[in-house]
C-alpha atoms as a PDB file:
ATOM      1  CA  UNK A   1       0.000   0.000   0.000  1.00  0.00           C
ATOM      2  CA  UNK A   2       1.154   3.323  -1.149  1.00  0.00           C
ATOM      3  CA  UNK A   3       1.740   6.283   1.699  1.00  0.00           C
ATOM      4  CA  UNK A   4      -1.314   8.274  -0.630  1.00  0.00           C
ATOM      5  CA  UNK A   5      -3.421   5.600   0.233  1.00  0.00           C
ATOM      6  CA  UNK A   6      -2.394   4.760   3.725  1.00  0.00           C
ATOM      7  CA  UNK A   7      -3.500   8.387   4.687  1.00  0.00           C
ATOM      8  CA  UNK A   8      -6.962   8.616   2.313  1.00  0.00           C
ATOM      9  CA  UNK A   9      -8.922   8.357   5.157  1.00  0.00           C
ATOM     10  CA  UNK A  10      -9.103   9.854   9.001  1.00  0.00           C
ATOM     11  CA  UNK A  11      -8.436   5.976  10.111  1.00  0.00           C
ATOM     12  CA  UNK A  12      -5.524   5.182   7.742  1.00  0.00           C
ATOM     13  CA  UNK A  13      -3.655   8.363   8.937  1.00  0.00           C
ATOM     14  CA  UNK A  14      -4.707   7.715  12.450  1.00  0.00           C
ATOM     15  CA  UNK A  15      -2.545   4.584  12.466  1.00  0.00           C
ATOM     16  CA  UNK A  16       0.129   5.867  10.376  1.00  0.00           C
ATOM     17  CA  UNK A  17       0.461   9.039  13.390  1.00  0.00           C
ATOM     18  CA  UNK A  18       0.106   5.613  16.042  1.00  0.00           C
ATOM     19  CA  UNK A  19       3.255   3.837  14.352  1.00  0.00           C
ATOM     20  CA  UNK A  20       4.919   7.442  14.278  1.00  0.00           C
ATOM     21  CA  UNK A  21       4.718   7.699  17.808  1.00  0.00           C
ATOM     22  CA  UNK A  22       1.644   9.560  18.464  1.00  0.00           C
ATOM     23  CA  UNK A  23      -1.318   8.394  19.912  1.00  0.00           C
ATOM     24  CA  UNK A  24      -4.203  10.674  18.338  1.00  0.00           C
ATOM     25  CA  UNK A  25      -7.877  10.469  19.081  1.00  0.00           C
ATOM     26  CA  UNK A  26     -10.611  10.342  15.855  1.00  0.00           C
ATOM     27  CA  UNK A  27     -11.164  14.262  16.447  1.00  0.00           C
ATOM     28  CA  UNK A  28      -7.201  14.751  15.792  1.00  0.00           C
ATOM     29  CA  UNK A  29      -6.603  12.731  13.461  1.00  0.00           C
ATOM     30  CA  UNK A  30      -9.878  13.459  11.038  1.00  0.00           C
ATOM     31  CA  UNK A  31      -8.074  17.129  11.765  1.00  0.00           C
ATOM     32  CA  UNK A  32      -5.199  16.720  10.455  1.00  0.00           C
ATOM     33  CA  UNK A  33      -6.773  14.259   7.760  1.00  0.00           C
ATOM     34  CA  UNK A  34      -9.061  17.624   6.254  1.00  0.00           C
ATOM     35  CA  UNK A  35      -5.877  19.451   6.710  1.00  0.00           C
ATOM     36  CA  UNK A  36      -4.184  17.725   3.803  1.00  0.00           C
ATOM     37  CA  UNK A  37      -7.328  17.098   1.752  1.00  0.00           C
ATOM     38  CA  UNK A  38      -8.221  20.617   1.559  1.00  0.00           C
ATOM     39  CA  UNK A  39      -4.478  21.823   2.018  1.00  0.00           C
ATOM     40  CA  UNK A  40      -5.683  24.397   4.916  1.00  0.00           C
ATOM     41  CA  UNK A  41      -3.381  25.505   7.654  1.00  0.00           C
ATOM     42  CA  UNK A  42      -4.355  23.950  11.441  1.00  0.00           C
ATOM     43  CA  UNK A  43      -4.103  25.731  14.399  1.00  0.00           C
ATOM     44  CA  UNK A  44      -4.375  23.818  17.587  1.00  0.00           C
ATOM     45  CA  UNK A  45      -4.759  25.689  20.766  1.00  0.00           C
ATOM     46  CA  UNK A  46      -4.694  24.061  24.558  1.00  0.00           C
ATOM     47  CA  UNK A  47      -2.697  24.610  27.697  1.00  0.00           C
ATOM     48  CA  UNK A  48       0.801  24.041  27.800  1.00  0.00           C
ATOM     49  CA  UNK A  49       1.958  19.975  27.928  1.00  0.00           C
ATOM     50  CA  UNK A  50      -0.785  18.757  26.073  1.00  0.00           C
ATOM     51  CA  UNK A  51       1.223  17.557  23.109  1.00  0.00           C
ATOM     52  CA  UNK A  52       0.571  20.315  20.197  1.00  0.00           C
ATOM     53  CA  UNK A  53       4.034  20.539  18.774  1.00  0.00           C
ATOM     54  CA  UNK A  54       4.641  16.367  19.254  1.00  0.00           C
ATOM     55  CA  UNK A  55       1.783  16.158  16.756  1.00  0.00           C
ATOM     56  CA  UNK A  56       3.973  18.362  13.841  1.00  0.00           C
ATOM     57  CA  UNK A  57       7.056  16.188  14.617  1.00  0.00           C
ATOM     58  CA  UNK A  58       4.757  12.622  14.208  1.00  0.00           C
ATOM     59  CA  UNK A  59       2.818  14.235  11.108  1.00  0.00           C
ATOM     60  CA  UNK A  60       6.425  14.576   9.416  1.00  0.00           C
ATOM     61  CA  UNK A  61       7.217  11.105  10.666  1.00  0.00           C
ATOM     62  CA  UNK A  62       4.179   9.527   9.451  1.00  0.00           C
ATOM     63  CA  UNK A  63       3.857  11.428   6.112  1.00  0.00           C
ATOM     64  CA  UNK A  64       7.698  11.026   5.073  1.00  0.00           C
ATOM     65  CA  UNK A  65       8.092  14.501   5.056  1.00  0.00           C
ATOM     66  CA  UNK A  66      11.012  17.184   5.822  1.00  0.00           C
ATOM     67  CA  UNK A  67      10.287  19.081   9.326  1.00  0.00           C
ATOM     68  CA  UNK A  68      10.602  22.680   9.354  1.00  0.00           C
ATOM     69  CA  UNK A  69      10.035  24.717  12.639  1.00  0.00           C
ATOM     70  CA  UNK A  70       9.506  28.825  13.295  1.00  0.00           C
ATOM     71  CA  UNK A  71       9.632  29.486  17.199  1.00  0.00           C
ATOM     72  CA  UNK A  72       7.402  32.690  17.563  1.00  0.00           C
ATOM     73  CA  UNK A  73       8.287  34.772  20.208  1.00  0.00           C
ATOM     74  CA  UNK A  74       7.755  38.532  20.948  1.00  0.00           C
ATOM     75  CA  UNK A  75       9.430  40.677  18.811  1.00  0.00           C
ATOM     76  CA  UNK A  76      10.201  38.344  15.759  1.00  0.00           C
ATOM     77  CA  UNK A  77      10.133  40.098  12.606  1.00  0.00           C
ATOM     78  CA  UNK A  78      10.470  38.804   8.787  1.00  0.00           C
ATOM     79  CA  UNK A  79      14.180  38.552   8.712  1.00  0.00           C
ATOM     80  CA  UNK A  80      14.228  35.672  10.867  1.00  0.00           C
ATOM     81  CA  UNK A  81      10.942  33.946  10.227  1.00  0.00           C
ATOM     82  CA  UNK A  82      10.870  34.508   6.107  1.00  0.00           C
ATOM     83  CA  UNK A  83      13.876  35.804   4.322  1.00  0.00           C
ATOM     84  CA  UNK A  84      16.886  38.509   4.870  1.00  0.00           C
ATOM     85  CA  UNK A  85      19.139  39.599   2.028  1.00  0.00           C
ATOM     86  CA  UNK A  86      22.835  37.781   2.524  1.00  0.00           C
ATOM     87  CA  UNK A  87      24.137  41.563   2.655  1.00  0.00           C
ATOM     88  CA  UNK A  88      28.119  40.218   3.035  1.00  0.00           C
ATOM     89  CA  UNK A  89      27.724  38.498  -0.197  1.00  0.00           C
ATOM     90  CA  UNK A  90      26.168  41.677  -1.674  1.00  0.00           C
ATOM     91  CA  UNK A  91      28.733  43.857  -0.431  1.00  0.00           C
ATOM     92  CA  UNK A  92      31.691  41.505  -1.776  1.00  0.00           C
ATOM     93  CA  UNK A  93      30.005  42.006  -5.322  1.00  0.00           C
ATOM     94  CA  UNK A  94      29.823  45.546  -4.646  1.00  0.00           C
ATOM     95  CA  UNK A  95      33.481  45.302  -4.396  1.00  0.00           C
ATOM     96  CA  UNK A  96      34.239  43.073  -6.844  1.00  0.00           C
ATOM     97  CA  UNK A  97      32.463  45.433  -9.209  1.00  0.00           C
ATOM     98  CA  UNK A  98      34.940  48.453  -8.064  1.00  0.00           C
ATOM     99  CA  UNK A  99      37.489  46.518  -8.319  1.00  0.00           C
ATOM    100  CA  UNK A 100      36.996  46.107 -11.963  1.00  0.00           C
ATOM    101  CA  UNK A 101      36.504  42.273 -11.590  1.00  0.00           C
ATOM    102  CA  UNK A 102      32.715  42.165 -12.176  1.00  0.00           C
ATOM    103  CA  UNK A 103      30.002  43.314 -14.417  1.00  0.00           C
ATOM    104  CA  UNK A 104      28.711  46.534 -13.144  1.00  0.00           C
ATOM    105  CA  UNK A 105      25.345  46.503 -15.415  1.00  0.00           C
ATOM    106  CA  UNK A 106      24.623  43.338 -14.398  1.00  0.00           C
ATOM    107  CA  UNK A 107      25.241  43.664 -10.479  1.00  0.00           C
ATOM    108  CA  UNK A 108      22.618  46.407 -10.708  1.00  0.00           C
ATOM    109  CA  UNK A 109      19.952  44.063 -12.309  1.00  0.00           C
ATOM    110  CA  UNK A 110      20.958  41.108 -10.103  1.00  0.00           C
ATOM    111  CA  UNK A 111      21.640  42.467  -6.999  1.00  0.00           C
ATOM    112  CA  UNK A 112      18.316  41.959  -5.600  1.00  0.00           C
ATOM    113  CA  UNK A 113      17.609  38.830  -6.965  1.00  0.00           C
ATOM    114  CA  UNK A 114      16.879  35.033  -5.518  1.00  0.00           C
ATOM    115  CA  UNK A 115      20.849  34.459  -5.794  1.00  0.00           C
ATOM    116  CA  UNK A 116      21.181  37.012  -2.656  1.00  0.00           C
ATOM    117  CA  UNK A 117      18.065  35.631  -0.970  1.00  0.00           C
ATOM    118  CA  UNK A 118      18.385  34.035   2.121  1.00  0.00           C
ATOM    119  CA  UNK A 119      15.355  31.539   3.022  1.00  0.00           C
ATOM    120  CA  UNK A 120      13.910  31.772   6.442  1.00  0.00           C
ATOM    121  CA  UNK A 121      11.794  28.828   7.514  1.00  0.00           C
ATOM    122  CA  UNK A 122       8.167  30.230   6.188  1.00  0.00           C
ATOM    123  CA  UNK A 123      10.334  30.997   2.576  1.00  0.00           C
ATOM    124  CA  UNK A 124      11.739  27.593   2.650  1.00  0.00           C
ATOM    125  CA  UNK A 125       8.258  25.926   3.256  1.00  0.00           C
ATOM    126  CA  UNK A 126       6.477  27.126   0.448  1.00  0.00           C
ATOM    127  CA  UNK A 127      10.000  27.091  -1.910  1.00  0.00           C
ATOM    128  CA  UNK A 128      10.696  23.493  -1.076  1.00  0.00           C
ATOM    129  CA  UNK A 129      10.594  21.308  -3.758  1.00  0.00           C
ATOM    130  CA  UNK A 130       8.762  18.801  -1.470  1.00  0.00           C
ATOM    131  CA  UNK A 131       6.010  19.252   0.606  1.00  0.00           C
ATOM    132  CA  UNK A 132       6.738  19.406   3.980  1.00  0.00           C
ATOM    133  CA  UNK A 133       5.293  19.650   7.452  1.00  0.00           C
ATOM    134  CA  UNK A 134       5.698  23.465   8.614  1.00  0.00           C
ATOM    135  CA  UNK A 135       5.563  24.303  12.457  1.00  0.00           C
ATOM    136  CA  UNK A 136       4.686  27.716  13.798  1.00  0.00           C
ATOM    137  CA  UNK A 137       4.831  27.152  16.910  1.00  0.00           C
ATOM    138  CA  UNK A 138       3.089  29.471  20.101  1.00  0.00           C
ATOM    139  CA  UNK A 139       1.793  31.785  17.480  1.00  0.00           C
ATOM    140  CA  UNK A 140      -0.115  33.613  20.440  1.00  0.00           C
ATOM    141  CA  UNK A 141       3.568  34.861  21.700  1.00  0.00           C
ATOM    142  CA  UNK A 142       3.993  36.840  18.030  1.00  0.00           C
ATOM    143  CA  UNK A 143       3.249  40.443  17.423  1.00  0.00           C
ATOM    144  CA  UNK A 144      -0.213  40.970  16.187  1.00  0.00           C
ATOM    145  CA  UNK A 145       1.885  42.292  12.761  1.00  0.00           C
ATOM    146  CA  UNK A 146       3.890  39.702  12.444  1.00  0.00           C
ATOM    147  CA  UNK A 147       0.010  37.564  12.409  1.00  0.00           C
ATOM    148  CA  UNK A 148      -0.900  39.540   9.694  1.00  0.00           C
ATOM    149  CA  UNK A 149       1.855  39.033   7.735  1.00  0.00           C
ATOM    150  CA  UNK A 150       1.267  35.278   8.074  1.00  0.00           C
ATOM    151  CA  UNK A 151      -2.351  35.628   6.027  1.00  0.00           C
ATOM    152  CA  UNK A 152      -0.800  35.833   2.926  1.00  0.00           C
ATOM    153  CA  UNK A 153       1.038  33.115   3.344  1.00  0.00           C
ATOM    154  CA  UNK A 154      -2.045  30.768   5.102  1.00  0.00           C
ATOM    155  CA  UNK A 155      -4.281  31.576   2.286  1.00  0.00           C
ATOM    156  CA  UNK A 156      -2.099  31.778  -0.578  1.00  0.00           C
ATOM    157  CA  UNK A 157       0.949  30.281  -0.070  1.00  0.00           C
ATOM    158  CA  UNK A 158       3.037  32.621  -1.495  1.00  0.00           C
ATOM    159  CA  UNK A 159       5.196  35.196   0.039  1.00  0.00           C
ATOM    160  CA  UNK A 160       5.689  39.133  -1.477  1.00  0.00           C
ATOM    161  CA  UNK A 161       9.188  40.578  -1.417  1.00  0.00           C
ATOM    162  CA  UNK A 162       9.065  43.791  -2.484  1.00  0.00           C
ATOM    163  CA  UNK A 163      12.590  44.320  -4.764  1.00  0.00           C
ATOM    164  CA  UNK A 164      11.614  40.355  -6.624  1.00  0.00           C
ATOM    165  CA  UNK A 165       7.881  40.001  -6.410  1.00  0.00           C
ATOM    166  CA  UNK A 166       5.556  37.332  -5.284  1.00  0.00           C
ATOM    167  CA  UNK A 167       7.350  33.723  -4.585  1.00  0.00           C
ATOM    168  CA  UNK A 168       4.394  31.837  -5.222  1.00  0.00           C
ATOM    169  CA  UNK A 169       4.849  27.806  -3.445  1.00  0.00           C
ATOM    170  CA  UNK A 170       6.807  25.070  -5.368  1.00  0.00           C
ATOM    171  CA  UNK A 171       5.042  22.876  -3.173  1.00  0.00           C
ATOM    172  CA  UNK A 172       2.047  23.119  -0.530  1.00  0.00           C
ATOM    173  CA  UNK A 173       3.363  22.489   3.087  1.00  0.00           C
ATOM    174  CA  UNK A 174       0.861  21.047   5.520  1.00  0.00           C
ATOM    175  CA  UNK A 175       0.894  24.057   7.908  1.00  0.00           C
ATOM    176  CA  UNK A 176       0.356  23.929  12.064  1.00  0.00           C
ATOM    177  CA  UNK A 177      -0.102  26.205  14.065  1.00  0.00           C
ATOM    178  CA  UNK A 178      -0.155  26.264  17.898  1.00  0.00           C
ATOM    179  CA  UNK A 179      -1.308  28.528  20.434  1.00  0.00           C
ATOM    180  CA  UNK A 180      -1.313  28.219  24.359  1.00  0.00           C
ATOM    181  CA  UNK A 181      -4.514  30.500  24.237  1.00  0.00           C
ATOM    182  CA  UNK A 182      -2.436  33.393  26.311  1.00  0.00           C
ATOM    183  CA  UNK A 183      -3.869  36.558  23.985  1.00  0.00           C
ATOM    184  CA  UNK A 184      -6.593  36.265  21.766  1.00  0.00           C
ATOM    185  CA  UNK A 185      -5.706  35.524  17.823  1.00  0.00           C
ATOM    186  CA  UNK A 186      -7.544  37.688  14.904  1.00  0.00           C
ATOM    187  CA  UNK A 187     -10.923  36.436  12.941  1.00  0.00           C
ATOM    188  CA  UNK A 188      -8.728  36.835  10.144  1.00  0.00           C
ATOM    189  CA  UNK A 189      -6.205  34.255  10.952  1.00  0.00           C
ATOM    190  CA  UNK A 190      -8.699  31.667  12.377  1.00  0.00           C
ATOM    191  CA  UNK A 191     -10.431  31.723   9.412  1.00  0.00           C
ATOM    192  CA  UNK A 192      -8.102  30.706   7.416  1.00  0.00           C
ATOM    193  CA  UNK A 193      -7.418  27.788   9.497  1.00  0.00           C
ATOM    194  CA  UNK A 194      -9.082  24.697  10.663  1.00  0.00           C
ATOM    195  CA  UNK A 195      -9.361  24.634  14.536  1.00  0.00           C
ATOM    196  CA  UNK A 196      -8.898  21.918  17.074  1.00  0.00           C
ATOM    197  CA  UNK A 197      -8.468  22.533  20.603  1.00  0.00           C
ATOM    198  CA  UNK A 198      -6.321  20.210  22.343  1.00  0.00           C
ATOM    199  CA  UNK A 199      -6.997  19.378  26.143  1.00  0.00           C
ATOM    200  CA  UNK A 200      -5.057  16.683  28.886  1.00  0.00           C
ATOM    201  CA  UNK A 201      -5.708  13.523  27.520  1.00  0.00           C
ATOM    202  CA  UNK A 202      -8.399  11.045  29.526  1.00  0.00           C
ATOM    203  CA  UNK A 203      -7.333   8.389  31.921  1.00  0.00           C
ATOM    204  CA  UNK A 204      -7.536   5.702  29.838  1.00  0.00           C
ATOM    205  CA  UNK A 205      -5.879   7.805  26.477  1.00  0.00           C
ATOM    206  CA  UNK A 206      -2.910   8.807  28.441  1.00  0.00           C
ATOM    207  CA  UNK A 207      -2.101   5.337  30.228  1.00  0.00           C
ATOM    208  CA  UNK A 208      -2.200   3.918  26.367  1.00  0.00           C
ATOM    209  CA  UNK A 209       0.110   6.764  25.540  1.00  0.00           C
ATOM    210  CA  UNK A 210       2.440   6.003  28.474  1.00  0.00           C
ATOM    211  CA  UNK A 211       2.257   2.086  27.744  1.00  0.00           C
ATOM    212  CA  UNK A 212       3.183   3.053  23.964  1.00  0.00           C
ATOM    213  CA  UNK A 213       6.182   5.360  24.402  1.00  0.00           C
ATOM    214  CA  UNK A 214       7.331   3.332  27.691  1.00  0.00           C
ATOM    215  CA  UNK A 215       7.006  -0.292  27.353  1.00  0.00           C
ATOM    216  CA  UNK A 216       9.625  -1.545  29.473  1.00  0.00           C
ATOM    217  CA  UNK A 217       7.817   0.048  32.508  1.00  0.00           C
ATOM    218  CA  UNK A 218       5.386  -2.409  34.265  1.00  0.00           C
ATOM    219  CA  UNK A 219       1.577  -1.847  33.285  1.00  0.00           C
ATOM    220  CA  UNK A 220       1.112  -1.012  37.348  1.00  0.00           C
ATOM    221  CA  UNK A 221       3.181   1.191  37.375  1.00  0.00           C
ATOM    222  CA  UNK A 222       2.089   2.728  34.733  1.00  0.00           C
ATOM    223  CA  UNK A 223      -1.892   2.219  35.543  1.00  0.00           C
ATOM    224  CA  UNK A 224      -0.983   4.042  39.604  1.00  0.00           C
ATOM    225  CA  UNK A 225       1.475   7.038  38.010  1.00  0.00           C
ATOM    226  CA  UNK A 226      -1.177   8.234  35.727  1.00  0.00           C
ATOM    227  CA  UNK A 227      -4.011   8.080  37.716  1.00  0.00           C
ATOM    228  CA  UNK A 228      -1.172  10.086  40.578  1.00  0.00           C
ATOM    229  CA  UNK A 229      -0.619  12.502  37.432  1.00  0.00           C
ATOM    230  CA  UNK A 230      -4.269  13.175  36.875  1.00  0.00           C
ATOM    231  CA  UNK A 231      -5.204  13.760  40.520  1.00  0.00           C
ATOM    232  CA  UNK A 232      -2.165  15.921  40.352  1.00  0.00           C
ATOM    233  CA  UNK A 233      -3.512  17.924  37.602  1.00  0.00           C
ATOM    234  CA  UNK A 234      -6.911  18.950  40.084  1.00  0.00           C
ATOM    235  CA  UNK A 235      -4.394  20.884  42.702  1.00  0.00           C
ATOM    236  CA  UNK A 236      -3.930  24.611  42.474  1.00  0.00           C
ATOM    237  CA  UNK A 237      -0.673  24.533  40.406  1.00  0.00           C
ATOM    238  CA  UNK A 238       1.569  27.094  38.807  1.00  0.00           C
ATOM    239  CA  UNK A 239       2.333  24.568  35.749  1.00  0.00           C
ATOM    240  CA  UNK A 240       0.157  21.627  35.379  1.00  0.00           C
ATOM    241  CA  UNK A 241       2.674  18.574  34.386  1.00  0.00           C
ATOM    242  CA  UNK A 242       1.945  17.670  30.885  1.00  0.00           C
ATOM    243  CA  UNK A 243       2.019  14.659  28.719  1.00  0.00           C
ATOM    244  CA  UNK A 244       5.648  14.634  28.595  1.00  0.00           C
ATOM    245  CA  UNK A 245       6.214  15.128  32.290  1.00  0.00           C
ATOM    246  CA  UNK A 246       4.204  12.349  32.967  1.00  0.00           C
ATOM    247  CA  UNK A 247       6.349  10.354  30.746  1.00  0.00           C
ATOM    248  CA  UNK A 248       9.315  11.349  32.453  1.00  0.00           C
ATOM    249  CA  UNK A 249       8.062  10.729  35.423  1.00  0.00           C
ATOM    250  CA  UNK A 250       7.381   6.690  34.523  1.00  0.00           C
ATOM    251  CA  UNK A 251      10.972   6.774  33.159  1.00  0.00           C
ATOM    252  CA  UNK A 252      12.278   7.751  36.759  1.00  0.00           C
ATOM    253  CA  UNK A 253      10.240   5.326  38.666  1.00  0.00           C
ATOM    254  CA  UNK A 254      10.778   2.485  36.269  1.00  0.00           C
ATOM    255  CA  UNK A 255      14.991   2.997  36.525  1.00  0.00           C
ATOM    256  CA  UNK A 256      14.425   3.437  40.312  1.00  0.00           C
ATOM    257  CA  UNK A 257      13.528  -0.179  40.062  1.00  0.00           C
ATOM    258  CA  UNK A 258      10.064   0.375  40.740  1.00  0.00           C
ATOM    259  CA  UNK A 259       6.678  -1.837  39.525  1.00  0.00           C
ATOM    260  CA  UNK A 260       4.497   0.315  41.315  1.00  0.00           C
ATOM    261  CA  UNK A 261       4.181   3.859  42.530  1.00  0.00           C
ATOM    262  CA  UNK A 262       6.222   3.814  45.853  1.00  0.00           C
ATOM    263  CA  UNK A 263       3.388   4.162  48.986  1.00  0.00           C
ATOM    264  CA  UNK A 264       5.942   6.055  50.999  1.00  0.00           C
ATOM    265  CA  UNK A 265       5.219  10.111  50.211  1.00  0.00           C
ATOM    266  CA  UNK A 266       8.862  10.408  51.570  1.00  0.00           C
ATOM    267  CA  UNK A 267      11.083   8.497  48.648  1.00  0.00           C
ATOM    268  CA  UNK A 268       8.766   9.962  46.233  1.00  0.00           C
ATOM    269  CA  UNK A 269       8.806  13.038  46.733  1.00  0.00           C
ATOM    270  CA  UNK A 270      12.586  13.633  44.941  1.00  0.00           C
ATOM    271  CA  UNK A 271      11.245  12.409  42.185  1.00  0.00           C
ATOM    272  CA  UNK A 272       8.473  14.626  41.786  1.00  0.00           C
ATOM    273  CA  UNK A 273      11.299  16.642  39.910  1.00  0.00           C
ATOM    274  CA  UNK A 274      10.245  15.188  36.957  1.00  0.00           C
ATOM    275  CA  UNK A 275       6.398  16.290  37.576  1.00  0.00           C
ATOM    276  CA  UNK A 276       6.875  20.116  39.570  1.00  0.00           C
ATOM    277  CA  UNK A 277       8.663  22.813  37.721  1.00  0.00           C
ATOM    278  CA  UNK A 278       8.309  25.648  39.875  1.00  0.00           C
ATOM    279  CA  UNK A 279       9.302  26.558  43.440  1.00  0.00           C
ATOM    280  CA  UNK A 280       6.217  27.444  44.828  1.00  0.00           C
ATOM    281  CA  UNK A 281       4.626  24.121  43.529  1.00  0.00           C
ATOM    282  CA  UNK A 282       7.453  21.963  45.035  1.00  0.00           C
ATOM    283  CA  UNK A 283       6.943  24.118  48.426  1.00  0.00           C
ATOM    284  CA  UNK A 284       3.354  23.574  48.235  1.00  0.00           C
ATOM    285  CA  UNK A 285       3.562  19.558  47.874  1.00  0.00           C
ATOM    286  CA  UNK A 286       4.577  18.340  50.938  1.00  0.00           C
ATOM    287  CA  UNK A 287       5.174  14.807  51.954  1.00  0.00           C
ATOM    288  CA  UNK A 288       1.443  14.986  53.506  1.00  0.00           C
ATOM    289  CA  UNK A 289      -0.019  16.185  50.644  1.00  0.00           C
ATOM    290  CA  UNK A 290       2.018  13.604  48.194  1.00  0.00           C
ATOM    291  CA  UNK A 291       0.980  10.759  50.572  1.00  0.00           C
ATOM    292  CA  UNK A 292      -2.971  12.011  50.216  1.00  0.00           C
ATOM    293  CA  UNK A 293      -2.732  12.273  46.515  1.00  0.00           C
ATOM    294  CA  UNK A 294      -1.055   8.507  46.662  1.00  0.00           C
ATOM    295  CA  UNK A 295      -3.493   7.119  48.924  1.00  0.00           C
ATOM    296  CA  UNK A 296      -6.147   8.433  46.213  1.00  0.00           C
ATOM    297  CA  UNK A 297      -9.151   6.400  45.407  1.00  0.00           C
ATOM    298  CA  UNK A 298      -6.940   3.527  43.684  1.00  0.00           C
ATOM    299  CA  UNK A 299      -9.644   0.705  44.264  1.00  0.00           C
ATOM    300  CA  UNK A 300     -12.377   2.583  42.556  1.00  0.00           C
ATOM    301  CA  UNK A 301      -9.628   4.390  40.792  1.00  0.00           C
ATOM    302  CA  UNK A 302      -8.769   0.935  38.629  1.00  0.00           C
ATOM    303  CA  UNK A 303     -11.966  -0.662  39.065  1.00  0.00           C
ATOM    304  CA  UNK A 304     -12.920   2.474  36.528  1.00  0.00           C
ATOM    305  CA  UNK A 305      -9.870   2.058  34.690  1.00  0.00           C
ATOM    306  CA  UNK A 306     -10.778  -1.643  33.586  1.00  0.00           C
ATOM    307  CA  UNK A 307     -14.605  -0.748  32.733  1.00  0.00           C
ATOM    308  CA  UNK A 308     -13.276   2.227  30.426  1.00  0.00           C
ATOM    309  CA  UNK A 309     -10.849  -0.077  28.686  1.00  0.00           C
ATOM    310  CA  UNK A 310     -13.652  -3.093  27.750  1.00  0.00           C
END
């Protein structure tokens, strides 16, 4: 079977992201599914740790495709997100030209052409000669005119440079956009994109995504540290431990020699380094509070745990 047909439907790309690494429910995967039928930008918004920029990294994976990545961040401007002129080459022509070793006529016609161009990743997306999985990662942290800049590009794909012209796409990139939801994004960019919003995964979701990405750790373990991670996740934290943390966490315990979460609150809280990143959070749980959230409802807890996964 051919990777075109692998990926013609919502299911067949659901188990291509699955062998890829990434465990994505029907919602997220039919997503990204109408992403590449109708070749429209996504933007997926949700809290920090919820796995929005894994999913770019297992779309490449799954698709075969070349990963390119723009970290937004305040203050980024078109020089480093879509092209700059390579002004030392310029300037050695410039010399050259002086110098009586160039042609003057033609450095004047060609001075400001592709040759001095230097691609940026949103350039290099849409100039690839191969489509390719595009990452624009924590959009939200972007000026609001760098965002408008972008809906040329989102609806379009093609990019304006003023001294060339329009660069219109070699090839269609499938687009993704995150946001953390920390300011509001314009009508004008969500429109041109198809919206998912990401939350923590379930019980049951994130103990298959824990038994996927760590099979060596035993499934107790990995049944009690969820369910620890998701009562966790209720307290009145500064940063609520994500997917990954939660991974990291199972990594710890399983090297520690464990098969099940430890029962004494003192020998696990060091290892709650994995889970806390913030001092206030690490003040806040103490060896009481760990031992509480330990002794949590773990009969009911995995009496629920087996009825969800019939």
């Amino acid at each position: 079977m051919s990777l075109m047909e692998a990926v013609a439907t919502p299911e067949g790309l659901r188990e291509r992201l699955f062998k890829a690494g990434y465990i994505a429910d029907e919602d997220l995967a039919s997503l990204v599914w109408m992403g590449l039928t109708l070749e429209r930008p996504l933007l997926i918004e949700g809290e920090a740790g919820v796995g929005k920029t894994a999913i770019a990294g297992a779309c490449a994976r799954a698709l075969g495709r070349p990963l390119l990545r723009l970290q937004c961040y305040e203050g980024l401007d078109l020089s480093q997100a879509v092209y700059e002129w390579n002004y030392s080459r310029q300037l050695l022509e410039i010399r050259l030209a002086e110098a009586g070793q160039g042609d003057k006529a033609a450095l004047r016609d060609n001075l400001f052409s592709e040759d001095f161009l230097l691609e940026r990743p949103l350039l290099q997306a849409i100039r690839s000669p191969e489509p390719c999985v595009l990452l624009i990662d924590e959009i939200d942290r972007a000026d609001e005119a760098f965002e408008a800049f972008l809906l040329e590009m989102l609806s379009e794909y093609q990019v304006t440079v003023p001294e060339i012209g329009t660069l219109k796409a070699r090839s269609k990139p499938l687009v993704i956009l995150t946001s953390n939801g920390t300011r509001d994004l314009s009508d004008a960019l969500r429109r041109r994109c198809l919206f998912h919003y990401l939350d923590f995964p379930t019980l049951v979701r994130e103990m298959q995504i824990v038994r996927t990405l760590v099979p060596e750790a035993a499934s107790r373990l990995v049944e009690e540290a969820v369910a620890f991670v998701q009562r966790l996740r209720k307290e009145d934290l500064d940063k609520t431990p994500g997917v990954a943390e939660t991974l990291d966490w199972v990594r710890v315990l399983f090297h520690l020699g464990h098969g099940e979460v430890p029962v004494d609150p003192q020998s696990l809280v060091p290892t709650l380094a994995a889970l806390l990143k913030t001092r206030n959070d690490r003040w806040q749980l103490t060896a009481e509070r760990v031992g509480k959230l330990v002794d949590g409802p773990r009969i009911a807890q995995d009496v629920g745990v087996a009825g969800a996964m019939k």
